[in-house]
N, C-alpha and C. Protein backbone atom coordinates (compact mmCIF):
# COMPACT_ATOMS: atom_id res chain seq x y z
N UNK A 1 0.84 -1.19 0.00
CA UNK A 1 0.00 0.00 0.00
C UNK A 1 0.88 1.24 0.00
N UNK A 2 0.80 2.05 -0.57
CA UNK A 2 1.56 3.33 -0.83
C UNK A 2 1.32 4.18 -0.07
N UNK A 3 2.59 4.40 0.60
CA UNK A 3 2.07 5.77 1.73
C UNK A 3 2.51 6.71 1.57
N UNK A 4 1.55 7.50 0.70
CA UNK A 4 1.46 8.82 0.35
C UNK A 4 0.56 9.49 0.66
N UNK A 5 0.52 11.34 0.09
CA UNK A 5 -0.53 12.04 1.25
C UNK A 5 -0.15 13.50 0.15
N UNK A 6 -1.16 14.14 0.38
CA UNK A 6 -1.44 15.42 -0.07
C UNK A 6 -2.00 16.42 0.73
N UNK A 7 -1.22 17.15 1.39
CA UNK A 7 -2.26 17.95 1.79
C UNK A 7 -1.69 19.63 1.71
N UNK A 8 -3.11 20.24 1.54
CA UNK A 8 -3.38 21.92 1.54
C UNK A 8 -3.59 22.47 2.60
N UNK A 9 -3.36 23.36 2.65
CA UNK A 9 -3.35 24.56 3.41
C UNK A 9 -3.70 26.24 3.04
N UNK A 10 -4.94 26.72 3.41
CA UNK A 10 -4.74 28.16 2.65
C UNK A 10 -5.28 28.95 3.88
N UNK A 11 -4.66 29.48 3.60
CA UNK A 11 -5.34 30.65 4.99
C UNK A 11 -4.65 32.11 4.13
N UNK A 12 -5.03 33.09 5.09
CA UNK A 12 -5.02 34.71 4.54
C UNK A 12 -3.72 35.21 4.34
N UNK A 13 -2.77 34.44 5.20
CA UNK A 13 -1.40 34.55 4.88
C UNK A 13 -0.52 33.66 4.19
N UNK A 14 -1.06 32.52 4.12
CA UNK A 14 -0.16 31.32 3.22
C UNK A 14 -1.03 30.93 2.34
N UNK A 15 -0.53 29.82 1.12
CA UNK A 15 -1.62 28.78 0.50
C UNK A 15 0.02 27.75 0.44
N UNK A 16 -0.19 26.63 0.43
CA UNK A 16 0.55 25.84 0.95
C UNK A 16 -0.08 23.98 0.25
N UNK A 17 0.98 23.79 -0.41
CA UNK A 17 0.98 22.36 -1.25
C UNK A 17 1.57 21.22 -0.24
N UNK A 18 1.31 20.40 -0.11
CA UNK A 18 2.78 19.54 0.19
C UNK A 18 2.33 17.73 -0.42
N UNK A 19 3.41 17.54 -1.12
CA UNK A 19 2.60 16.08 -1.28
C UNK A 19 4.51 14.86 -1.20
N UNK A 20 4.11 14.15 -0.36
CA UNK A 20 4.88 13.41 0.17
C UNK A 20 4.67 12.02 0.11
N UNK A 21 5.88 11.04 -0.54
CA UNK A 21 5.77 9.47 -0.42
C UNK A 21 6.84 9.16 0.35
N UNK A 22 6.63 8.29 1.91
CA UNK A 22 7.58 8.16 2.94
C UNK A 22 8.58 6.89 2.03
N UNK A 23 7.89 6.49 0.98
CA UNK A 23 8.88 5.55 0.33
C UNK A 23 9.67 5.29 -0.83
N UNK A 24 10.04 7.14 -0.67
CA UNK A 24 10.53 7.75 -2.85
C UNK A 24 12.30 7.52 -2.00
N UNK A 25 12.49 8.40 -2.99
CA UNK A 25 13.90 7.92 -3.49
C UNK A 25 14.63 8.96 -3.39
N UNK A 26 14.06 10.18 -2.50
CA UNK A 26 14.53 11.22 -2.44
C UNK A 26 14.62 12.42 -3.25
N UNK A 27 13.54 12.09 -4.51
CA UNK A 27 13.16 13.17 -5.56
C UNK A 27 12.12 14.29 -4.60
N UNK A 28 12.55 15.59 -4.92
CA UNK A 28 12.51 16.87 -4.31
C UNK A 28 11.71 18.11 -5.83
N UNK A 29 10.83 18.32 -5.45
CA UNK A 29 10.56 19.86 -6.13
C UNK A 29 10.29 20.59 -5.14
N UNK A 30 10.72 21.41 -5.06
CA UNK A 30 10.39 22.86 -4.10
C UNK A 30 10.40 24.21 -4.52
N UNK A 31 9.51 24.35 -4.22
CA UNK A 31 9.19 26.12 -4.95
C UNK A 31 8.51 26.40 -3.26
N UNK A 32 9.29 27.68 -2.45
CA UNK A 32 8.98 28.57 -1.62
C UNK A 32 9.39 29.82 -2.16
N UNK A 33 8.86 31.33 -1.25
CA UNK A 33 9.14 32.34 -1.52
C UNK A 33 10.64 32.99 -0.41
N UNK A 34 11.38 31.75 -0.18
CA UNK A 34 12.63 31.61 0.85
C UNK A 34 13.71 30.45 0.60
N UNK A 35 14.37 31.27 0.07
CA UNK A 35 15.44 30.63 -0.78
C UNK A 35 16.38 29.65 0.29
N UNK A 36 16.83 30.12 1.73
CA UNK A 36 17.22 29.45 2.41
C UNK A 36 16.41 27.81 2.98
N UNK A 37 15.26 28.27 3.16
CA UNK A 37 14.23 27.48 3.51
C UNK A 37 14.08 26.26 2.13
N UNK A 38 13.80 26.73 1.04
CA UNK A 38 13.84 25.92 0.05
C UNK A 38 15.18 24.67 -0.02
N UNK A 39 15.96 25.39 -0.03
CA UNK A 39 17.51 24.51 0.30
C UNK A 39 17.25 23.89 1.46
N UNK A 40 16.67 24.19 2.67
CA UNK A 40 17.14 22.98 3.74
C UNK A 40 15.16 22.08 3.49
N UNK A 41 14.29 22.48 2.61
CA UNK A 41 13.98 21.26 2.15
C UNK A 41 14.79 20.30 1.45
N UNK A 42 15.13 20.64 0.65
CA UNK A 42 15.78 20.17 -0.79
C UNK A 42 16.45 18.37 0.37
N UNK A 43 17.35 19.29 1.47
CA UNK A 43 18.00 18.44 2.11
C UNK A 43 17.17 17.61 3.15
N UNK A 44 16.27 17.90 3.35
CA UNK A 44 15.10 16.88 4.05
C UNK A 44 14.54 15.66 3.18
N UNK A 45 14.36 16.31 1.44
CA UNK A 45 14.16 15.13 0.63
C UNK A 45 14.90 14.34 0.26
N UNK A 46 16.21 14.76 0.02
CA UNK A 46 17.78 14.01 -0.27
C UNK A 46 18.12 13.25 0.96
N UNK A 47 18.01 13.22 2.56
CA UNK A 47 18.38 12.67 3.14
C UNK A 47 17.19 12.07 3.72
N UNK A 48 16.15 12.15 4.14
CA UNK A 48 14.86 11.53 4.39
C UNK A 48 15.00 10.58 3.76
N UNK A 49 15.30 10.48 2.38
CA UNK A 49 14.55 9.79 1.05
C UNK A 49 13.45 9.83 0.98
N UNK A 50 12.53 10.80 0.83
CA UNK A 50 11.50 11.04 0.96
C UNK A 50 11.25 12.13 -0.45
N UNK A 51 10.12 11.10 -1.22
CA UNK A 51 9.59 12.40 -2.45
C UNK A 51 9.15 13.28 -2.08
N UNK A 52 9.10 14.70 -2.38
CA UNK A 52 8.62 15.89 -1.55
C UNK A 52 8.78 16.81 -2.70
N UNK A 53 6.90 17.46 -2.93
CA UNK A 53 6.61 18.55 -3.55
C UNK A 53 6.17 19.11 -2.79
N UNK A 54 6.89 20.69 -2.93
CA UNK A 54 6.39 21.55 -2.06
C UNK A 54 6.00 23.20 -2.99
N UNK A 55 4.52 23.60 -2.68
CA UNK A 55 4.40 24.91 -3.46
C UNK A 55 3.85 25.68 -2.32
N UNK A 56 4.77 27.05 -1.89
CA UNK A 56 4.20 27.50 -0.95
C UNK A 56 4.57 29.14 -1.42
N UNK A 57 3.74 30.12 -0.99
CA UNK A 57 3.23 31.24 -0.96
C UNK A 57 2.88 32.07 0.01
N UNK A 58 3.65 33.31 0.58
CA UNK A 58 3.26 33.74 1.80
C UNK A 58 3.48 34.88 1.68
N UNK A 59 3.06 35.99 3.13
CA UNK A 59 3.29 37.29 2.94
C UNK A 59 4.87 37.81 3.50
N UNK A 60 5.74 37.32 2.86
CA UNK A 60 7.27 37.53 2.76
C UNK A 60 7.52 39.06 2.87
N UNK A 61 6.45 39.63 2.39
CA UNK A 61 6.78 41.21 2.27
C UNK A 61 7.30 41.67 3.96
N UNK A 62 6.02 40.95 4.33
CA UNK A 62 6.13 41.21 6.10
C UNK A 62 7.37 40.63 6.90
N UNK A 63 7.52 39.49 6.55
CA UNK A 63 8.59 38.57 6.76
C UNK A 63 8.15 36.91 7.05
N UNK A 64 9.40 36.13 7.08
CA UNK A 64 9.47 34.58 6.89
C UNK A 64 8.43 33.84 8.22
N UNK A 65 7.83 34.06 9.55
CA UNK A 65 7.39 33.80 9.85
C UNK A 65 6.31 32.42 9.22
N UNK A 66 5.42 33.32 9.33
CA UNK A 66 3.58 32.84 8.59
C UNK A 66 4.39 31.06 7.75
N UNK A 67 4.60 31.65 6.41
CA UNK A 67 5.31 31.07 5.95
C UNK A 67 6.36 29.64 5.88
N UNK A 68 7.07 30.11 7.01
CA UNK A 68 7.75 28.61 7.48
C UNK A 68 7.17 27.86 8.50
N UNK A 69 6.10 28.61 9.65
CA UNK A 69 5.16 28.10 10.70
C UNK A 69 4.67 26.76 9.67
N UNK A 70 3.69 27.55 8.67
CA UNK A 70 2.67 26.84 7.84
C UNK A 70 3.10 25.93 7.06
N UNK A 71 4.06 25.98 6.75
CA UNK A 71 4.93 24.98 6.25
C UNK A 71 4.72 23.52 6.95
N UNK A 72 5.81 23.99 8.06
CA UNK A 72 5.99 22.87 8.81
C UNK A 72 4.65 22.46 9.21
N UNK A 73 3.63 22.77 9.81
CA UNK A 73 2.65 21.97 10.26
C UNK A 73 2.39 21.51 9.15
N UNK A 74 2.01 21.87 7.32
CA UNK A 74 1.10 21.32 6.34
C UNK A 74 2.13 19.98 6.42
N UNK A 75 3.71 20.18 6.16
CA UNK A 75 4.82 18.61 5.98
C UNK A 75 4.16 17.72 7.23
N UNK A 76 4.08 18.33 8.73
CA UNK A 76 3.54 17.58 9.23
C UNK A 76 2.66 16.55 9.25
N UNK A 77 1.60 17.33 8.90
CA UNK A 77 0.19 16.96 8.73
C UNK A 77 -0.06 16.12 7.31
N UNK A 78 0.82 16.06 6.36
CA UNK A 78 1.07 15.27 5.06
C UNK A 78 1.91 13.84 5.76
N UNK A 79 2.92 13.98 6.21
CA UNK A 79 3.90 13.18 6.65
C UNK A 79 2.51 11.78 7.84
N UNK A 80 2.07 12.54 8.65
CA UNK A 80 0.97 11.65 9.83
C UNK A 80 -0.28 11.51 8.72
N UNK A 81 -0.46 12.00 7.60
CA UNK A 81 -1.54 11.40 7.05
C UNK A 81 -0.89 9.92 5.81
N UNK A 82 0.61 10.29 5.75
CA UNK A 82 1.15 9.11 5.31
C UNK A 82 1.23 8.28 5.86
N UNK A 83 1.28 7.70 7.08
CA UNK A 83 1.51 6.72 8.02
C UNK A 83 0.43 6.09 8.44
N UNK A 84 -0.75 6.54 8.43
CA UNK A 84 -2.19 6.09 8.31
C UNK A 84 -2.38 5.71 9.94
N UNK A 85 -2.98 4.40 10.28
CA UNK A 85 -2.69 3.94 11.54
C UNK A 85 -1.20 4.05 12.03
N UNK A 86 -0.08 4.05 11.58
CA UNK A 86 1.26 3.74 11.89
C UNK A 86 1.82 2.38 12.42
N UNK A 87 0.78 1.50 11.69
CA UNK A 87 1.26 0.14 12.17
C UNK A 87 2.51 -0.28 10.89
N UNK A 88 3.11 -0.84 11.87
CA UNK A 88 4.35 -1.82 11.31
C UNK A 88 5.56 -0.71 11.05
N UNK A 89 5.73 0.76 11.89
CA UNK A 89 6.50 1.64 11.61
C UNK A 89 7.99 1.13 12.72
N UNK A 90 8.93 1.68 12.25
CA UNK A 90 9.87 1.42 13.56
C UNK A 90 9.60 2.72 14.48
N UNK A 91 8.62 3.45 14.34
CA UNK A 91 8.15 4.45 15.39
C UNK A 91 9.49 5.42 15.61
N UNK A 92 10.73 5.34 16.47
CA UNK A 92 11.76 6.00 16.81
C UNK A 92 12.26 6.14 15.61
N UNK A 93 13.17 7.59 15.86
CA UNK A 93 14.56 7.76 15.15
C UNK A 93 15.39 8.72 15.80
N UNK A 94 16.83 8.28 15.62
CA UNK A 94 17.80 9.17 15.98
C UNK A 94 19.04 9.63 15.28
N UNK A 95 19.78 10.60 14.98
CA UNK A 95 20.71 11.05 14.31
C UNK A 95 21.16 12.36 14.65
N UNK A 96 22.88 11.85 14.79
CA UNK A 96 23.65 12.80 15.32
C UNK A 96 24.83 12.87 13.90
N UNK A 97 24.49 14.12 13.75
CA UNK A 97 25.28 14.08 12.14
C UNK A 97 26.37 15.39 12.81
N UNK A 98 27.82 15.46 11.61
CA UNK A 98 28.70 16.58 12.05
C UNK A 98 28.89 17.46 10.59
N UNK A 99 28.68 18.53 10.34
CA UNK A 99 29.31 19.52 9.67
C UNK A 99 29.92 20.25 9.59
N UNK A 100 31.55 19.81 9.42
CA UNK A 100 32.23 20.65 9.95
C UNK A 100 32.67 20.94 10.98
N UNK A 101 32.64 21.72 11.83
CA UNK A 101 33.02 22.16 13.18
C UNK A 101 31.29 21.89 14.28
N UNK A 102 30.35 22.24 13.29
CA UNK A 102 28.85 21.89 13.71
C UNK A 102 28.76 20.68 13.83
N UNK A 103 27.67 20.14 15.16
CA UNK A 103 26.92 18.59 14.85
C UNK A 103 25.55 18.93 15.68
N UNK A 104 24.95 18.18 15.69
CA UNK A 104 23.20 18.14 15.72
C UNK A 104 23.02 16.84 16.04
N UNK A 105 22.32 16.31 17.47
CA UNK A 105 21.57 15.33 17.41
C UNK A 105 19.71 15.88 17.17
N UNK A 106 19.53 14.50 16.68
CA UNK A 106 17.69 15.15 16.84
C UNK A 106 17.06 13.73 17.01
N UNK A 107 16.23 13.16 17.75
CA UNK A 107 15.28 12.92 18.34
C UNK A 107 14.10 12.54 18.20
N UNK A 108 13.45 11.74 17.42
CA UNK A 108 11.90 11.48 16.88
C UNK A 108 11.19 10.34 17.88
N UNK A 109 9.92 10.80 17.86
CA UNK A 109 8.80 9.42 18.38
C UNK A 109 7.74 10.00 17.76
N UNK A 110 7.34 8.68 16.61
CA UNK A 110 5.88 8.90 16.18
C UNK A 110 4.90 8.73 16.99
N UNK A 111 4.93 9.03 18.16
CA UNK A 111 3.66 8.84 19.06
C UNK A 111 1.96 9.02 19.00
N UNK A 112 2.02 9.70 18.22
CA UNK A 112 0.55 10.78 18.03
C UNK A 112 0.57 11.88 19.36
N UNK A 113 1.61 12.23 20.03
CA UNK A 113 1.39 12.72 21.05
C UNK A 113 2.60 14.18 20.52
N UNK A 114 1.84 15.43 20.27
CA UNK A 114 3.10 16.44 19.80
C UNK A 114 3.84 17.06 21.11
N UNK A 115 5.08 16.93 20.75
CA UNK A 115 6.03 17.37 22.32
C UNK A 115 7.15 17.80 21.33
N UNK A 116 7.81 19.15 21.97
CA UNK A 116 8.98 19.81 21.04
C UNK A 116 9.72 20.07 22.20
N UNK A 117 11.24 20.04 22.09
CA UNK A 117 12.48 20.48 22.48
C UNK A 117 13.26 21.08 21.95
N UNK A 118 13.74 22.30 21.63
CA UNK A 118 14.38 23.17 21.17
C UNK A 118 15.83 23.31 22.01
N UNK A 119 17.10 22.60 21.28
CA UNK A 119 18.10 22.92 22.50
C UNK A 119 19.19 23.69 21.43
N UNK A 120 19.27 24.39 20.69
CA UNK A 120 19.52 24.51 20.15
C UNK A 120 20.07 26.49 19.92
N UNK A 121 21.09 27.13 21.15
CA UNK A 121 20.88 28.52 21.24
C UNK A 121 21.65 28.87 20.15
N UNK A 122 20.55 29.91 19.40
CA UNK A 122 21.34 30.94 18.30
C UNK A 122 20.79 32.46 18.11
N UNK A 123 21.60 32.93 17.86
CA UNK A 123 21.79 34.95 17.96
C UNK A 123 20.15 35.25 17.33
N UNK A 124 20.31 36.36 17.17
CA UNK A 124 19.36 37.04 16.26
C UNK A 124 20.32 37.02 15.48
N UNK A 125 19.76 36.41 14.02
CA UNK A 125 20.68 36.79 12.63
C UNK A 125 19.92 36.08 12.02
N UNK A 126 20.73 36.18 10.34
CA UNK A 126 20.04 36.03 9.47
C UNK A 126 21.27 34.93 8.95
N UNK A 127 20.25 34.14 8.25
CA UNK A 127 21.08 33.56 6.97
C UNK A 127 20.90 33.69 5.69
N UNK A 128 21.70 34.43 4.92
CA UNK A 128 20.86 35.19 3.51
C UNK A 128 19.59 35.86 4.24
N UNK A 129 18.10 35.98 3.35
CA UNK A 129 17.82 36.21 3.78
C UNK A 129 16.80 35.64 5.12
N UNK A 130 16.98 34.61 5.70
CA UNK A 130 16.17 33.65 6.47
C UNK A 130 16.82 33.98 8.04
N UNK A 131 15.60 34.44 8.60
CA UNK A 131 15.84 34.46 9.95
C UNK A 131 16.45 33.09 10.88
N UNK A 132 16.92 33.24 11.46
CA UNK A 132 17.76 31.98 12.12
C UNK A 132 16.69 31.29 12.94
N UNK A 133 15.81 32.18 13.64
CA UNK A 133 15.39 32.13 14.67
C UNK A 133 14.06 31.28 14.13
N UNK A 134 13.90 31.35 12.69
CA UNK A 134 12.48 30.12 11.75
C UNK A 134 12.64 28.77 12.18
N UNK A 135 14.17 28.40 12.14
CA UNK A 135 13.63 27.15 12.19
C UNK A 135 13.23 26.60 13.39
N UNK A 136 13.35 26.66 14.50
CA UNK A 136 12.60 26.60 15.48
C UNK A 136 11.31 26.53 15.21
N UNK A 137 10.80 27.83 14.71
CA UNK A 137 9.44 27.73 14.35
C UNK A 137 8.69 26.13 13.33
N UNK A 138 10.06 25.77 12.08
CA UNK A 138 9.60 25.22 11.28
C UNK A 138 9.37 23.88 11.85
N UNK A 139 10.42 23.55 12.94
CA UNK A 139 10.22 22.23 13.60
C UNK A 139 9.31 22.17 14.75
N UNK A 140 8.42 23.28 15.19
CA UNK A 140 7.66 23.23 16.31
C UNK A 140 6.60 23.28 15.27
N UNK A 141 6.74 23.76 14.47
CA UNK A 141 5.14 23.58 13.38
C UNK A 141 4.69 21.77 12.56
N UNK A 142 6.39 21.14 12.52
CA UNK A 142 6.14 19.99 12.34
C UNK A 142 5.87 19.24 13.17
N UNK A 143 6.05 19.28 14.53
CA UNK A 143 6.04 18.24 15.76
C UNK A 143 4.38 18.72 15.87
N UNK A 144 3.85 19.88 15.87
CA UNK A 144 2.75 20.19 16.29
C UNK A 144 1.30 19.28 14.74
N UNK A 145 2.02 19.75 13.82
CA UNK A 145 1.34 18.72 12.45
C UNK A 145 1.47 17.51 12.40
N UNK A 146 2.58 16.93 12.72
CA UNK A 146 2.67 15.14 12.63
C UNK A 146 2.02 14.69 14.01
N UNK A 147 1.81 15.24 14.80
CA UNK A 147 1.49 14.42 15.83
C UNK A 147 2.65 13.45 16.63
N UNK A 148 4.03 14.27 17.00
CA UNK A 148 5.13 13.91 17.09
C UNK A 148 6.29 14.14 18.28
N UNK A 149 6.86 13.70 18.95
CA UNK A 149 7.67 14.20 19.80
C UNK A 149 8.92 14.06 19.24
N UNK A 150 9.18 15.48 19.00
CA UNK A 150 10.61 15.91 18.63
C UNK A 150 11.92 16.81 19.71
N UNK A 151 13.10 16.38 19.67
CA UNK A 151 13.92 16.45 20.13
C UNK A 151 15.15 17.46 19.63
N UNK A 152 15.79 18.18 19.65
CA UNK A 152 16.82 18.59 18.47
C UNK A 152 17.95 19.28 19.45
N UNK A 153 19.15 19.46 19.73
CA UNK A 153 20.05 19.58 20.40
C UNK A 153 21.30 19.80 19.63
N UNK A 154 22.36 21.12 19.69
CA UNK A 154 22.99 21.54 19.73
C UNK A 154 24.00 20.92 20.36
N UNK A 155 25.15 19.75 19.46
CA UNK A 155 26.24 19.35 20.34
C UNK A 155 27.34 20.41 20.10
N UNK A 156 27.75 21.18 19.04
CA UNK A 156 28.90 21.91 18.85
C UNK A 156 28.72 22.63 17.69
N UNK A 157 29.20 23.99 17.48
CA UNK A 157 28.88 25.14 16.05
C UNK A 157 29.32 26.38 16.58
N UNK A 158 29.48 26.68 15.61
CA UNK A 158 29.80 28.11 15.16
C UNK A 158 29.00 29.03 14.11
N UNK A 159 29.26 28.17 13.28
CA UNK A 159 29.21 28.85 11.18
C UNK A 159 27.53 28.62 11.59
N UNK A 160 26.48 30.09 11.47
CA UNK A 160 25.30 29.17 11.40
C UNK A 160 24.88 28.44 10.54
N UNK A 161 25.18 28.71 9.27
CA UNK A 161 24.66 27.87 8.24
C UNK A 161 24.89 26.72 8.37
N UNK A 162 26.12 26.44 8.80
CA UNK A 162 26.35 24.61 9.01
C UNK A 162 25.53 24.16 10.57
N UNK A 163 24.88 25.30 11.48
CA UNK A 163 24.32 24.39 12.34
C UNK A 163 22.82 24.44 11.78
N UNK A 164 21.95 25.04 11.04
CA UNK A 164 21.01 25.23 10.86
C UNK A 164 21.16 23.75 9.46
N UNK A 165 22.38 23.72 8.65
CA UNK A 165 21.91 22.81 8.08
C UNK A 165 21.89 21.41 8.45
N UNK A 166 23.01 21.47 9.38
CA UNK A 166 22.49 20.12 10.10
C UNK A 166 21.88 19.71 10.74
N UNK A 167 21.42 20.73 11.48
CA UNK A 167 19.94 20.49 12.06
C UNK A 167 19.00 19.75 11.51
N UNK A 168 18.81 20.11 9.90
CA UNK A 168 18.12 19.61 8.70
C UNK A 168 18.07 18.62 8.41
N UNK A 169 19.72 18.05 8.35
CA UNK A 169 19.92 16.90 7.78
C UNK A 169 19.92 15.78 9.22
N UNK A 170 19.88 15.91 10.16
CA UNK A 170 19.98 15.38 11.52
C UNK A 170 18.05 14.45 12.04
N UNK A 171 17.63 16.25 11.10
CA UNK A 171 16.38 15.86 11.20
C UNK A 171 15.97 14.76 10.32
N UNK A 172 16.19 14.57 8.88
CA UNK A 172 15.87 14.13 7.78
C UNK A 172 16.39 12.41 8.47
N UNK A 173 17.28 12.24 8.71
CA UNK A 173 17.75 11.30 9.25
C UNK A 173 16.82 10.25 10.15
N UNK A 174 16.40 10.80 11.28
CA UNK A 174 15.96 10.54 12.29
C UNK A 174 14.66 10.40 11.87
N UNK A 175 13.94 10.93 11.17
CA UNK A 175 12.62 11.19 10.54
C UNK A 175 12.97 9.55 9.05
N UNK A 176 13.33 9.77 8.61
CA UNK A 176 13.81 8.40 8.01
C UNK A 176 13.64 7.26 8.56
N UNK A 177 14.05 7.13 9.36
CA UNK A 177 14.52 5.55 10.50
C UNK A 177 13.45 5.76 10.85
N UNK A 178 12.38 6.56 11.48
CA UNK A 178 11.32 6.51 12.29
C UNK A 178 10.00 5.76 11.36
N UNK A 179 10.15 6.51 10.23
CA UNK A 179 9.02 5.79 9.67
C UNK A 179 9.15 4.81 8.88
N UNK A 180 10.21 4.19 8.93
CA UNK A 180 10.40 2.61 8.33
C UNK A 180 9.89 1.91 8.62
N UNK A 181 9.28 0.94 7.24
CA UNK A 181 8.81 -0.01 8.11
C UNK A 181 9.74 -1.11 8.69
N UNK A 182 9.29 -1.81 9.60
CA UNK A 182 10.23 -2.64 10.86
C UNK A 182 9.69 -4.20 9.86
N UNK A 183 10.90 -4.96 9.21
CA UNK A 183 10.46 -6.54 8.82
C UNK A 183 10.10 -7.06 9.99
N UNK A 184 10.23 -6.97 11.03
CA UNK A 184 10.09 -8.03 12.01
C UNK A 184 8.81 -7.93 12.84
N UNK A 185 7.60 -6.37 12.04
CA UNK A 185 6.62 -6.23 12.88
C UNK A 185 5.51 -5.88 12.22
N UNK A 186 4.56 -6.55 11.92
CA UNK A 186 3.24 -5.59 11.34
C UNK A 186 2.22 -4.77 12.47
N UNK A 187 2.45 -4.95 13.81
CA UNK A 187 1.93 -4.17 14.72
C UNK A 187 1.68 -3.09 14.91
N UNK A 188 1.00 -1.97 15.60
CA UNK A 188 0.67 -1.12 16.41
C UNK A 188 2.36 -0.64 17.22
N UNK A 189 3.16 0.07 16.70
CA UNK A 189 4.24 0.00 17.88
C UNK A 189 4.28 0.21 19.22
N UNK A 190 3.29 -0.38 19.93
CA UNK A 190 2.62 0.43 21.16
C UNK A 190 1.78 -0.24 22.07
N UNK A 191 2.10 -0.47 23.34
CA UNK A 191 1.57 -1.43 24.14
C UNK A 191 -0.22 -0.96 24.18
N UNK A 192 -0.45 0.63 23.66
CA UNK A 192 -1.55 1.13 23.84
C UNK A 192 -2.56 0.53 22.84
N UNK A 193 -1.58 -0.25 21.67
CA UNK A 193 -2.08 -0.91 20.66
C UNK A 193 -2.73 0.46 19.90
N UNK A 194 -2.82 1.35 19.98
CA UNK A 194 -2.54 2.66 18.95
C UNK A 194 -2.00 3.97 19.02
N UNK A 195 -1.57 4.82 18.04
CA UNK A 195 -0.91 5.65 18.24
C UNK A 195 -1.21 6.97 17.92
N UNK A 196 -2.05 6.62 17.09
CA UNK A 196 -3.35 8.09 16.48
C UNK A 196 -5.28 7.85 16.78
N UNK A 197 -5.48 9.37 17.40
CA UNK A 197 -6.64 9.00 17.76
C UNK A 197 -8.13 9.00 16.68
């Protein structure tokens, strides 16, 4: 059965595409109005392995906010409508990746239960033009859309771009392993015997 998912989003400040197969090959289209943001998709689909179209539209004039919030919950909310029940998933993932002088662990449980940890301290700044301070937002908008407890932690950095991108790729990782399926289980991963309500 193919677990794939489409879902929209439009509200007064965004309109928002996302269509996702947890079992591609890592083929990526992305069209945002945030060039930084676009790139650390790009690297969520390349290391996820995860197909990922993304068409999103926002009021950028104002700034990246709206935008990357809505994001992340629509990937969310595409990603937990791919998984259906979430039986036979390996549920967890973890990955501690290094870039450079940067490394990033991050943290997943498909629980259906959304819980975020942000350990991750960085300045007010920008990268190009992308506030630093988004992705936080983009991963509290995904933990809050998938129905997910996410983790993300700051082991060592400097350069932000290399901690913000590994963050990315740390994530993509961990988000990978989590929704595999497990050969050894067609189950519920979960003594509760489910995981979405």
């Amino acid at each position: 059965m193919a677990r794939t998912a489409i879902v929209e989003r439009e509200t007064r400040e965004t309109r928002i595409r996302v269509e996702v197969d947890l079992d591609g090959q890592g083929r990526h289209r992305i069209q945002t109005p945030l060039p930084f943001l676009s790139h650390m998709l790009d690297q969520l689909g390349r290391h996820g392995m995860l197909d990922l179209t993304v068409e999103a539209t926002g009021d950028t004039e104002i700034d990246g906010h709206h935008t990357t919030e809505d994001l992340g919950i629509t990937l969310g909310q595409a990603v937990s409508k791919a998984l259906g029940d979430r039986a036979g998933i390996r549920r967890y993932g973890s990955a501690t990746l290094p870039m450079d002088e940067a490394c990033v662990t991050c943290a997943i449980d498909l629980s259906g239960r959304p819980y975020f940890v942000w350990r991750v301290p960085l300045p007010k700044a920008k990268v190009g033009d992308f506030d630093v301070e988004l992705a936080e937002v983009f991963f509290e908008g995904f933990a809050r859309g998938c129905g997910c407890n996410l983790h993300v932690h700051l082991v060592e950095g400097q350069v932000l771009h290399h901690i913000l991108e590994i963050a990315w790729k740390s994530f993509a990782r961990a988000l990978r392993q989590a929704v595999e399926l497990d050969p050894r289980s067609t189950d519920i991963p979960s003594t509760k015997g489910v995981l979405v309500d």
